[in-house]
Structure formats: structure tokens, C-alpha cells
PDB file of N, CA and C in Angstrom:
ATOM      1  N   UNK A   1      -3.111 -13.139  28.683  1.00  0.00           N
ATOM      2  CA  UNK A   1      -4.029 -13.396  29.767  1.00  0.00           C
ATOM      3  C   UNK A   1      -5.342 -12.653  29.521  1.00  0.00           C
ATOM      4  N   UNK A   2      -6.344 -13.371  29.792  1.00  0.00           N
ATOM      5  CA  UNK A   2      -7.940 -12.745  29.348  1.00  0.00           C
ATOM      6  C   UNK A   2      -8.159 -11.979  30.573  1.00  0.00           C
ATOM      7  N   UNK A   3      -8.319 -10.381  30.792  1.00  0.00           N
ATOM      8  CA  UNK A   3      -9.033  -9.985  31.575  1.00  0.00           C
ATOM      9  C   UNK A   3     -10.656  -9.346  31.184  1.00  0.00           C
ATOM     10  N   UNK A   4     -11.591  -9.976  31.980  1.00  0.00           N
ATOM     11  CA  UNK A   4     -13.304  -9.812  31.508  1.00  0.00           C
ATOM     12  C   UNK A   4     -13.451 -10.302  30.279  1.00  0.00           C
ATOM     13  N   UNK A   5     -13.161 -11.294  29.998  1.00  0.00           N
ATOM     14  CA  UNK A   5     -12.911 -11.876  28.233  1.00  0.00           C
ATOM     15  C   UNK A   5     -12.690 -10.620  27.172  1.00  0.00           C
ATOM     16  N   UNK A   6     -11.267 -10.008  27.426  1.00  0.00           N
ATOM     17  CA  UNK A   6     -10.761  -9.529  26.540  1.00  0.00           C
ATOM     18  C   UNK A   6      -9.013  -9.671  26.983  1.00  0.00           C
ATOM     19  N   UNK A   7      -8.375  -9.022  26.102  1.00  0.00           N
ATOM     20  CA  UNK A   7      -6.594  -9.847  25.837  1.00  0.00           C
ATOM     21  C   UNK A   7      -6.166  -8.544  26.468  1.00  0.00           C
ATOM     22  N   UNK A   8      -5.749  -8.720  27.772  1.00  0.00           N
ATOM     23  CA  UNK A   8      -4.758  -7.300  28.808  1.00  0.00           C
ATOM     24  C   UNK A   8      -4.000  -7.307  28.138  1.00  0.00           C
ATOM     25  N   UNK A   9      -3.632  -5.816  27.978  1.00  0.00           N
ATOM     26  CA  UNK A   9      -2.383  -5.284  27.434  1.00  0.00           C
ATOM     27  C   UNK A   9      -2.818  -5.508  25.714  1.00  0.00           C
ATOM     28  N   UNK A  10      -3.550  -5.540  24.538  1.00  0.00           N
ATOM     29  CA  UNK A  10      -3.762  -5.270  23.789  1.00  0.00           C
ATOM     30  C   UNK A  10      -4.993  -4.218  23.781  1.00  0.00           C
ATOM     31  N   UNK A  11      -4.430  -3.319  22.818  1.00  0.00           N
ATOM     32  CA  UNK A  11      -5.618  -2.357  22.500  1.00  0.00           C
ATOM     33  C   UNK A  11      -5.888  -2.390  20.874  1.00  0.00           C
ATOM     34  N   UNK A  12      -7.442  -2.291  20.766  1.00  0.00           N
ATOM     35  CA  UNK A  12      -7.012  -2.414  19.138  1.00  0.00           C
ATOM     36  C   UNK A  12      -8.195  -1.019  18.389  1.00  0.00           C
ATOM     37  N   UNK A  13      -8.230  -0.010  17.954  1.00  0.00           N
ATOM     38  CA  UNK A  13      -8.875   0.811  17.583  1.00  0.00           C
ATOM     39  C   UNK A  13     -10.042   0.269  16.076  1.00  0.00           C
ATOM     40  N   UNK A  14      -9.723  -0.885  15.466  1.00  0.00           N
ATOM     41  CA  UNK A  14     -10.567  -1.369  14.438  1.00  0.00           C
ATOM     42  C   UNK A  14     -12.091  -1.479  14.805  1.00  0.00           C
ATOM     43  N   UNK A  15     -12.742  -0.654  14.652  1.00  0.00           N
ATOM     44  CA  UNK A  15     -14.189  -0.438  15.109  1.00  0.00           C
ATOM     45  C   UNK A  15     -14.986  -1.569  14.382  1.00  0.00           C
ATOM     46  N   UNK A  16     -14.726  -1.824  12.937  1.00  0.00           N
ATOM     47  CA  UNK A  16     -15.207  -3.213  12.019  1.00  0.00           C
ATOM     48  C   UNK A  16     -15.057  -4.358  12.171  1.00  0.00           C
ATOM     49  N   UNK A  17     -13.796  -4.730  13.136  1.00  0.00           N
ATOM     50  CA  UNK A  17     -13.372  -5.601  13.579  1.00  0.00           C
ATOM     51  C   UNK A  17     -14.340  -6.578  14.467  1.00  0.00           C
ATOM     52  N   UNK A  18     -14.788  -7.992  14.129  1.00  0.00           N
ATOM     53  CA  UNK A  18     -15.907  -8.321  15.054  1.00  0.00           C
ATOM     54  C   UNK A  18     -15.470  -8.908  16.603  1.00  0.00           C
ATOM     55  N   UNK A  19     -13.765  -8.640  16.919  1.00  0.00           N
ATOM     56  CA  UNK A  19     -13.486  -8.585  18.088  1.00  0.00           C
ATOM     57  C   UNK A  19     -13.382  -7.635  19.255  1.00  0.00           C
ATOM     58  N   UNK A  20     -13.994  -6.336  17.933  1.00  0.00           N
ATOM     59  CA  UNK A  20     -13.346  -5.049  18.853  1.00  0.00           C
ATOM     60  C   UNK A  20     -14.525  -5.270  19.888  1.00  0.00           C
ATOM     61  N   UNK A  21     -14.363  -4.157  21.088  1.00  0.00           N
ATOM     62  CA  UNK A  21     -14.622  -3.857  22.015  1.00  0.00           C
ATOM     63  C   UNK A  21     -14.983  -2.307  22.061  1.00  0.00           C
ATOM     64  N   UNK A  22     -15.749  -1.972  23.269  1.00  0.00           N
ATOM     65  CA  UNK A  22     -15.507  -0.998  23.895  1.00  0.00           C
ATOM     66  C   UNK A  22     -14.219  -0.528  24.699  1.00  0.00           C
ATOM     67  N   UNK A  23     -13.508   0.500  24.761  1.00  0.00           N
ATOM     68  CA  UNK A  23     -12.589   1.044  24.768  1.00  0.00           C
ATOM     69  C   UNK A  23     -11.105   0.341  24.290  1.00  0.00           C
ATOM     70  N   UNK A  24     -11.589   0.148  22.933  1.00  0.00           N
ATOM     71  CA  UNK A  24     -10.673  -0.168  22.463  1.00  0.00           C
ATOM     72  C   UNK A  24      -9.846  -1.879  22.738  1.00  0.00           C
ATOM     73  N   UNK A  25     -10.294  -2.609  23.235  1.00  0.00           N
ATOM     74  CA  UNK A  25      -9.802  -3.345  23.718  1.00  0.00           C
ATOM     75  C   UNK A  25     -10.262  -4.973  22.543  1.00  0.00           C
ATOM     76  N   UNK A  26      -9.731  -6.172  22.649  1.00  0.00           N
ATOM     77  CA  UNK A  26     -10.090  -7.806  21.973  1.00  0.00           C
ATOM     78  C   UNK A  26     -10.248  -8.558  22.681  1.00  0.00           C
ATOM     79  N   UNK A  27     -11.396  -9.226  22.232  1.00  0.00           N
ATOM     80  CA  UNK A  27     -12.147 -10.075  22.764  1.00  0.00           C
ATOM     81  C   UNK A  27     -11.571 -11.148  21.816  1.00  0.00           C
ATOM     82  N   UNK A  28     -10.876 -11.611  20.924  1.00  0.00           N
ATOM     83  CA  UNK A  28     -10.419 -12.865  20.592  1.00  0.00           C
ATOM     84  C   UNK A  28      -9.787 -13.405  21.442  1.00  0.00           C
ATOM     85  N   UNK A  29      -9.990 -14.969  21.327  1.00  0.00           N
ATOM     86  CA  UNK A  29      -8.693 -15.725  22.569  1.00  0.00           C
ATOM     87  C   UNK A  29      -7.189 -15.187  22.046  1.00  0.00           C
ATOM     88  N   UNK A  30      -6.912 -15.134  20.865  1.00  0.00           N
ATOM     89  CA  UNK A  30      -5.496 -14.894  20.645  1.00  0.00           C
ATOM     90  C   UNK A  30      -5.595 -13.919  19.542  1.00  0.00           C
ATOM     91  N   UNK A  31      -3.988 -13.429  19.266  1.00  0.00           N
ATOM     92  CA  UNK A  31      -3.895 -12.892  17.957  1.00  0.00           C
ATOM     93  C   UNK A  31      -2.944 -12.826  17.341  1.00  0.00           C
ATOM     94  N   UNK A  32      -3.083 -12.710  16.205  1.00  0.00           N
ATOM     95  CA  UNK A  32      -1.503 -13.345  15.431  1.00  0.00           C
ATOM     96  C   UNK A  32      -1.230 -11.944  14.156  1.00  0.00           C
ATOM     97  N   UNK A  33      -0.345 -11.254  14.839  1.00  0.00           N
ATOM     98  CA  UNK A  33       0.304 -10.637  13.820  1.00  0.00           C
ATOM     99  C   UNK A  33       1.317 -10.837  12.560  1.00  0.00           C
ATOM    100  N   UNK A  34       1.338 -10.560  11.862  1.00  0.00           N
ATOM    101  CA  UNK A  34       2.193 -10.918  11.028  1.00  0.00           C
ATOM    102  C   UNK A  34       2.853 -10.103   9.790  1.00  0.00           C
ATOM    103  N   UNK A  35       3.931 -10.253   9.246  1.00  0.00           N
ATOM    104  CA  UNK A  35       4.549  -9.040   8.271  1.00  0.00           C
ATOM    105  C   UNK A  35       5.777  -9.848   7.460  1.00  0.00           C
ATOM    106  N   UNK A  36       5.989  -9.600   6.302  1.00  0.00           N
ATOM    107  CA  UNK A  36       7.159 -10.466   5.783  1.00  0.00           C
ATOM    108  C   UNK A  36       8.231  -8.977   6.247  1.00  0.00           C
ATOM    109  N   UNK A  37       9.356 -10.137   6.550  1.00  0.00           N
ATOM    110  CA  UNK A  37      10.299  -8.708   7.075  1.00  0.00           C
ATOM    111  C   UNK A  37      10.207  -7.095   7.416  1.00  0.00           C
ATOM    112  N   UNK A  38       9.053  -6.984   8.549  1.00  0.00           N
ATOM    113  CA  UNK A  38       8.712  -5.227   8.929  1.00  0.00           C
ATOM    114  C   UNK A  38       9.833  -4.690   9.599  1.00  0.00           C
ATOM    115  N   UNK A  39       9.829  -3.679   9.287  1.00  0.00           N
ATOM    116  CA  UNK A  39      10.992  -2.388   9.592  1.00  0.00           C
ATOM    117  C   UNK A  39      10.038  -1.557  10.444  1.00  0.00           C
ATOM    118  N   UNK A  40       8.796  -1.262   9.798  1.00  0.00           N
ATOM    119  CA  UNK A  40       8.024   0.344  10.709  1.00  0.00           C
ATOM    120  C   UNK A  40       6.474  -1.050  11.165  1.00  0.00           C
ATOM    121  N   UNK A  41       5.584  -0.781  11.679  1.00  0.00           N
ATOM    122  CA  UNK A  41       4.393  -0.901  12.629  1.00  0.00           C
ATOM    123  C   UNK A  41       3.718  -0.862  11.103  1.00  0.00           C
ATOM    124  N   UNK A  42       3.298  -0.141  10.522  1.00  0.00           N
ATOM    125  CA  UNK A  42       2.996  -0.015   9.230  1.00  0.00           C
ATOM    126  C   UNK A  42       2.882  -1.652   8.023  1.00  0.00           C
ATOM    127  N   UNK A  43       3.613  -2.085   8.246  1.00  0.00           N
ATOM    128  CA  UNK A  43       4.367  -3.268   7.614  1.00  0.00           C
ATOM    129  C   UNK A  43       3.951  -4.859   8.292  1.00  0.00           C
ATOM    130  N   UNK A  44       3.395  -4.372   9.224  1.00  0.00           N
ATOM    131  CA  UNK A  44       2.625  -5.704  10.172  1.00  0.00           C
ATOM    132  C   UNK A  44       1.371  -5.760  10.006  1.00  0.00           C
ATOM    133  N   UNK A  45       0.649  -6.532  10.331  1.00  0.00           N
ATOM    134  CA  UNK A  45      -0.674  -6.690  10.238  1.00  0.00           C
ATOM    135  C   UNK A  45      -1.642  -7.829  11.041  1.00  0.00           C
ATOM    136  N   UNK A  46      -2.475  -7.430  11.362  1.00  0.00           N
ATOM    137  CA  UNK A  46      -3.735  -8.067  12.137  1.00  0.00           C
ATOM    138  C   UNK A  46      -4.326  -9.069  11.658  1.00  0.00           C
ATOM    139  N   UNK A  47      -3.599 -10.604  11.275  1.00  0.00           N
ATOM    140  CA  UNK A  47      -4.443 -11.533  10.674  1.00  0.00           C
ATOM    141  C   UNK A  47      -5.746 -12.260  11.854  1.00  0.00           C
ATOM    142  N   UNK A  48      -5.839 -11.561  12.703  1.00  0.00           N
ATOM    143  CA  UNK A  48      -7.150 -12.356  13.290  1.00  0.00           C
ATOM    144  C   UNK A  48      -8.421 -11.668  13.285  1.00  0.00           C
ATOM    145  N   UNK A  49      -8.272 -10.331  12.903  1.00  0.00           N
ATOM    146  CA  UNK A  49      -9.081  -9.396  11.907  1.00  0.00           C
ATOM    147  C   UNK A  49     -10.495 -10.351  11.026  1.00  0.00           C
ATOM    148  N   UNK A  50     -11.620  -9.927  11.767  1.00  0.00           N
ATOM    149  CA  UNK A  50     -12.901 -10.358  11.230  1.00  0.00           C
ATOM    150  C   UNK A  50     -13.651  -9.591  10.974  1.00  0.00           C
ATOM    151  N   UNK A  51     -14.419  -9.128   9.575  1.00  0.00           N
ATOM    152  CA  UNK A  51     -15.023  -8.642   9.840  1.00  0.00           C
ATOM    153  C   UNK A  51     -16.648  -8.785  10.933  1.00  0.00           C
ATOM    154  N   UNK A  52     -16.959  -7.294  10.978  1.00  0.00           N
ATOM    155  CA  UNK A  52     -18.128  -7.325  11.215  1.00  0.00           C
ATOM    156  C   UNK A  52     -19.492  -7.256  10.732  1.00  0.00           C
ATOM    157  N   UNK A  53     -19.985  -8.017  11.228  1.00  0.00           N
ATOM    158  CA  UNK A  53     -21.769  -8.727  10.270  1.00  0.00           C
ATOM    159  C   UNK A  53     -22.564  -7.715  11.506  1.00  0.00           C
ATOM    160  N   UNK A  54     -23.197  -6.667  10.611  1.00  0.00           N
ATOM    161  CA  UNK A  54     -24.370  -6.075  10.884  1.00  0.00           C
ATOM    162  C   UNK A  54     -25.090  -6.377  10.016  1.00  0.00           C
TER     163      UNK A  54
END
């Protein structure tokens, strides 16, 4: 659910990221994690990850 066009209940600390936000928060409509068989958090990953164009 989008609250203020960002995704409640996700936080994401990627400052490069061209979805991040202020306090931490995404502004993408969705996001799709993904990992071939993860065991630890480590092992997953942020494929909706863009960079950022300064």
C-alpha cells in the first residue's frame, strides 16, 4: 500500500538508489526481491534497485 507515494512498511537505507527517499523509505510502485535459495538476509537482493543520475 502507497503511503504519500512511498511503499508502508518498507524501509530501504540505499542512498544511490533513485527510489530512495528521505527517511529511509521507496518511492517505487513495487519491489521485487530476489535470491537463489537464501538462508541469511545477506543472500537476497534488491532487483528494483536503480541507480541514481546526478
Amino acid at each position: 500500500m502507497l503511503e504519500n507515494s512511498t511503499l508502508s512498511g518498507v524501509k530501504c537505507t540505499v542512498q544511490e538508489c533513485h527510489y530512495h527517499c528521505c527517511d529511509d523509505k521507496c518511492s517505487a510502485k513495487t519491489i521485487l526481491v530476489n535470491g537463489s535459495n537464501p538462508h541469511t538476509s545477506e543472500q537476497t537482493c534488491c532487483s528494483t534497485f536503480k541507480p541514481e543520475c546526478k
